[in-house]
N, C-alpha and C. Protein backbone atom coordinates (compact mmCIF):
# COMPACT_ATOMS: atom_id res chain seq x y z
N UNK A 1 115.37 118.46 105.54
CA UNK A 1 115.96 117.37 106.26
C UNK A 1 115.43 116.07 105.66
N UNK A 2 115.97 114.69 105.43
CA UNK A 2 116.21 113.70 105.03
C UNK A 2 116.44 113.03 105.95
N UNK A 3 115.32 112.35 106.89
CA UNK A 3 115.80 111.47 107.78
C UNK A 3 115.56 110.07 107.05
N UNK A 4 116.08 109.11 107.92
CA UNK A 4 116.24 107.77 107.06
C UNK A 4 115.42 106.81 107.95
N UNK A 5 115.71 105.92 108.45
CA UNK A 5 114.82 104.78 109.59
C UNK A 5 115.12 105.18 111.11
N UNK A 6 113.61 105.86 111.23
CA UNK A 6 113.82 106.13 112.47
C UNK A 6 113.09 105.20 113.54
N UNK A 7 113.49 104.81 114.92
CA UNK A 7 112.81 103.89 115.75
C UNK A 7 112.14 104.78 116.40
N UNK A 8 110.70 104.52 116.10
CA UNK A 8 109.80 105.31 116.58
C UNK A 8 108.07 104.61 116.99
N UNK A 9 107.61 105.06 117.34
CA UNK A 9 106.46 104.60 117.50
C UNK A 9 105.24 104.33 115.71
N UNK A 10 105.63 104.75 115.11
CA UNK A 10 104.97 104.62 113.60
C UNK A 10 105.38 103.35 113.60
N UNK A 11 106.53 102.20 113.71
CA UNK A 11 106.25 101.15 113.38
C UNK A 11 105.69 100.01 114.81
N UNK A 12 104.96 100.25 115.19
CA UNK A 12 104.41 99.37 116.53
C UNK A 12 103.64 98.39 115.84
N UNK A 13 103.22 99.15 114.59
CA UNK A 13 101.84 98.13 114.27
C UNK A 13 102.28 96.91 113.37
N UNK A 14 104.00 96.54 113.50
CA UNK A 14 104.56 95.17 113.20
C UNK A 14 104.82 94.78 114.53
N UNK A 15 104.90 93.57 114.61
CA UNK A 15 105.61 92.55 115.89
C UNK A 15 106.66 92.97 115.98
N UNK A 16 106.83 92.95 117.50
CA UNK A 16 107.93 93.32 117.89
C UNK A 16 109.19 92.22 117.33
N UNK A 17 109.13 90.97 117.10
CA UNK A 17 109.96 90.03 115.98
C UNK A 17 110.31 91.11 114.64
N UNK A 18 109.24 91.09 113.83
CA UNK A 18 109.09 92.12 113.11
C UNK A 18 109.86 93.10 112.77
N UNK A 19 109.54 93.97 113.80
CA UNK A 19 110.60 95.39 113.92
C UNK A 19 111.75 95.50 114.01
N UNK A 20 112.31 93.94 114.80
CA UNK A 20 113.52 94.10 115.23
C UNK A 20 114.56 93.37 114.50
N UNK A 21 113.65 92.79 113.46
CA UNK A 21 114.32 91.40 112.13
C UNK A 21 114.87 93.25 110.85
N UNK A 22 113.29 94.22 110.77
CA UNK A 22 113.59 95.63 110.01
C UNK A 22 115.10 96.34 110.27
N UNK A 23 115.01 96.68 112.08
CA UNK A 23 116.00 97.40 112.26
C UNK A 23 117.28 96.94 112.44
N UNK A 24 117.22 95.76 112.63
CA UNK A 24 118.92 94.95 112.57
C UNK A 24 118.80 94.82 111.46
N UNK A 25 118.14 94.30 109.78
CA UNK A 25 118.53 94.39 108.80
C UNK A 25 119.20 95.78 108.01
N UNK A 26 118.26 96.83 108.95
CA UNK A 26 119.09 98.26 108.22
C UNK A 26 120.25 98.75 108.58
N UNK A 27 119.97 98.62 110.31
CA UNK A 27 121.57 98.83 110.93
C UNK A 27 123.14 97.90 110.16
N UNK A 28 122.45 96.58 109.76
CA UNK A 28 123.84 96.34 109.11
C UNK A 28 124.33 96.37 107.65
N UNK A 29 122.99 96.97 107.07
CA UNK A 29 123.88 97.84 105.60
C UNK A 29 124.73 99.20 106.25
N UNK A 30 124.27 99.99 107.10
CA UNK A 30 124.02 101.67 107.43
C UNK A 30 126.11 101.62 108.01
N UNK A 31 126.57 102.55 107.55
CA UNK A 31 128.03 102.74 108.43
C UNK A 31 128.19 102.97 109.92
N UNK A 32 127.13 103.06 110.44
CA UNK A 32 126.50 103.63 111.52
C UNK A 32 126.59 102.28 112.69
N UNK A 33 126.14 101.36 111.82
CA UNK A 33 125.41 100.28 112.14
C UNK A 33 124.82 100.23 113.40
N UNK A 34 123.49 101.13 113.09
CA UNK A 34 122.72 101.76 113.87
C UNK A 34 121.33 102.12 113.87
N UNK A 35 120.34 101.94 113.78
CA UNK A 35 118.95 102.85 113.28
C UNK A 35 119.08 104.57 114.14
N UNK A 36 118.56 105.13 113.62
CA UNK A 36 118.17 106.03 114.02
C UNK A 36 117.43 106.43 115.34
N UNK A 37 117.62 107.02 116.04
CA UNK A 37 116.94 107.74 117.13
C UNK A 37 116.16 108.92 117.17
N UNK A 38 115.23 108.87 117.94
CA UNK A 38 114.20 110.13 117.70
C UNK A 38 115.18 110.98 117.84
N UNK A 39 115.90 111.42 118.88
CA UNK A 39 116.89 111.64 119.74
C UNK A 39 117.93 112.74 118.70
N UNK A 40 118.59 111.97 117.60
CA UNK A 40 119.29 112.40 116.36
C UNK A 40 118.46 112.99 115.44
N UNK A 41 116.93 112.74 115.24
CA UNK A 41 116.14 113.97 114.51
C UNK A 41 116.47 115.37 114.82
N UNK A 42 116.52 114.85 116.27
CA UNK A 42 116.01 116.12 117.14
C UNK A 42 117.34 116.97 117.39
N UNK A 43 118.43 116.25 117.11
CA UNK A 43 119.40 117.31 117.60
C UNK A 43 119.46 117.55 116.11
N UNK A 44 119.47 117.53 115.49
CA UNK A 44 119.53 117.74 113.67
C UNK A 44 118.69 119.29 113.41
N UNK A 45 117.61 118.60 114.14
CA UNK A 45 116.49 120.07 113.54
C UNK A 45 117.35 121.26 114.70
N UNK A 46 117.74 120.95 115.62
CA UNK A 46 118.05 121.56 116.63
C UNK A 46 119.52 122.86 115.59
N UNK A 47 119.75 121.96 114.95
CA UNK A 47 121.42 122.13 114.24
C UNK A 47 120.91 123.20 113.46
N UNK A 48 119.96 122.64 112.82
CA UNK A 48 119.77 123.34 111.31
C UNK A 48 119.04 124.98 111.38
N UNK A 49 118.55 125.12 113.17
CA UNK A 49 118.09 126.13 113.41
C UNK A 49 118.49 127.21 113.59
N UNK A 50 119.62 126.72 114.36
CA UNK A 50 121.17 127.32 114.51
C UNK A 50 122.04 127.86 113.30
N UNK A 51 121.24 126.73 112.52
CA UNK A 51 122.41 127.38 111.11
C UNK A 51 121.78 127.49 109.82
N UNK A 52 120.51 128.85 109.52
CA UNK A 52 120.28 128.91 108.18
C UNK A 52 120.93 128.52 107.08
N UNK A 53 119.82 127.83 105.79
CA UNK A 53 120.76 127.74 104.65
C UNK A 53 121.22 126.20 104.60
N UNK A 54 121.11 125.25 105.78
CA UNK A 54 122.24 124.19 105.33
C UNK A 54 121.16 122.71 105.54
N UNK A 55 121.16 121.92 104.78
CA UNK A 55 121.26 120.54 104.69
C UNK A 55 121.61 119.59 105.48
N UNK A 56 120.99 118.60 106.59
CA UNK A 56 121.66 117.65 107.02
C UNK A 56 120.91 116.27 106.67
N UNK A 57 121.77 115.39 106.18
CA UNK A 57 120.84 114.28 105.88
C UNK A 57 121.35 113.37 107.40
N UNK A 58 120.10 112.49 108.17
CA UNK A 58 120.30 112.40 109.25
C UNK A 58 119.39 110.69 108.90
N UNK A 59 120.71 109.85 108.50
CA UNK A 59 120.27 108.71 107.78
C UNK A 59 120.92 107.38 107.72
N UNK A 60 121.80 108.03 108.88
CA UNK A 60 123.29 106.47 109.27
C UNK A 60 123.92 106.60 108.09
N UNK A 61 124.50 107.38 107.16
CA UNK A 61 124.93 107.09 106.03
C UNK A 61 124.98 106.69 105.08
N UNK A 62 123.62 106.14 105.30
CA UNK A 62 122.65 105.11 103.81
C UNK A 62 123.33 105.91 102.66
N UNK A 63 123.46 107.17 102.87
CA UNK A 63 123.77 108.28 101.15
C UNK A 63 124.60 108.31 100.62
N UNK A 64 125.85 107.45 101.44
CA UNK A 64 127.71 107.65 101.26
C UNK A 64 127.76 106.09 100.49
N UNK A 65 126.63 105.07 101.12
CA UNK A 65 126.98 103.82 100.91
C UNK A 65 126.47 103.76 99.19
């Protein structure tokens, strides 16, 4: 799995200005225009458990763009 920017507690240790100047800059390259959610890791790994063998990149589409 290939996750991309996830909003999570790993970035606390920028200002909350900071974080939120990061994740609105990524959300509006991403097709998504979205950051990531723990939330979408989690149904991902959830997916991939379900289904030996397969690949999900779980990344707002950063990979298409």
């Amino acid at each position: 799995m290939s996750p991309g920017l996830i909003a999570t507690p790993l970035w606390s240790k920028l200002s909350e200005e900071a974080r939120q100047s990061m994740y609105e800059g990524a959300a509006s390259r991403l097709p998504t225009r979205r950051v990531g959610q723990p939330e979408d890791v989690t149904n991902a790994i959830a997916y991939l458990a379900s289904t030996p063998s397969s690949t999900v990149l779980v990344d707002g589409g950063a990979s298409i763009v």
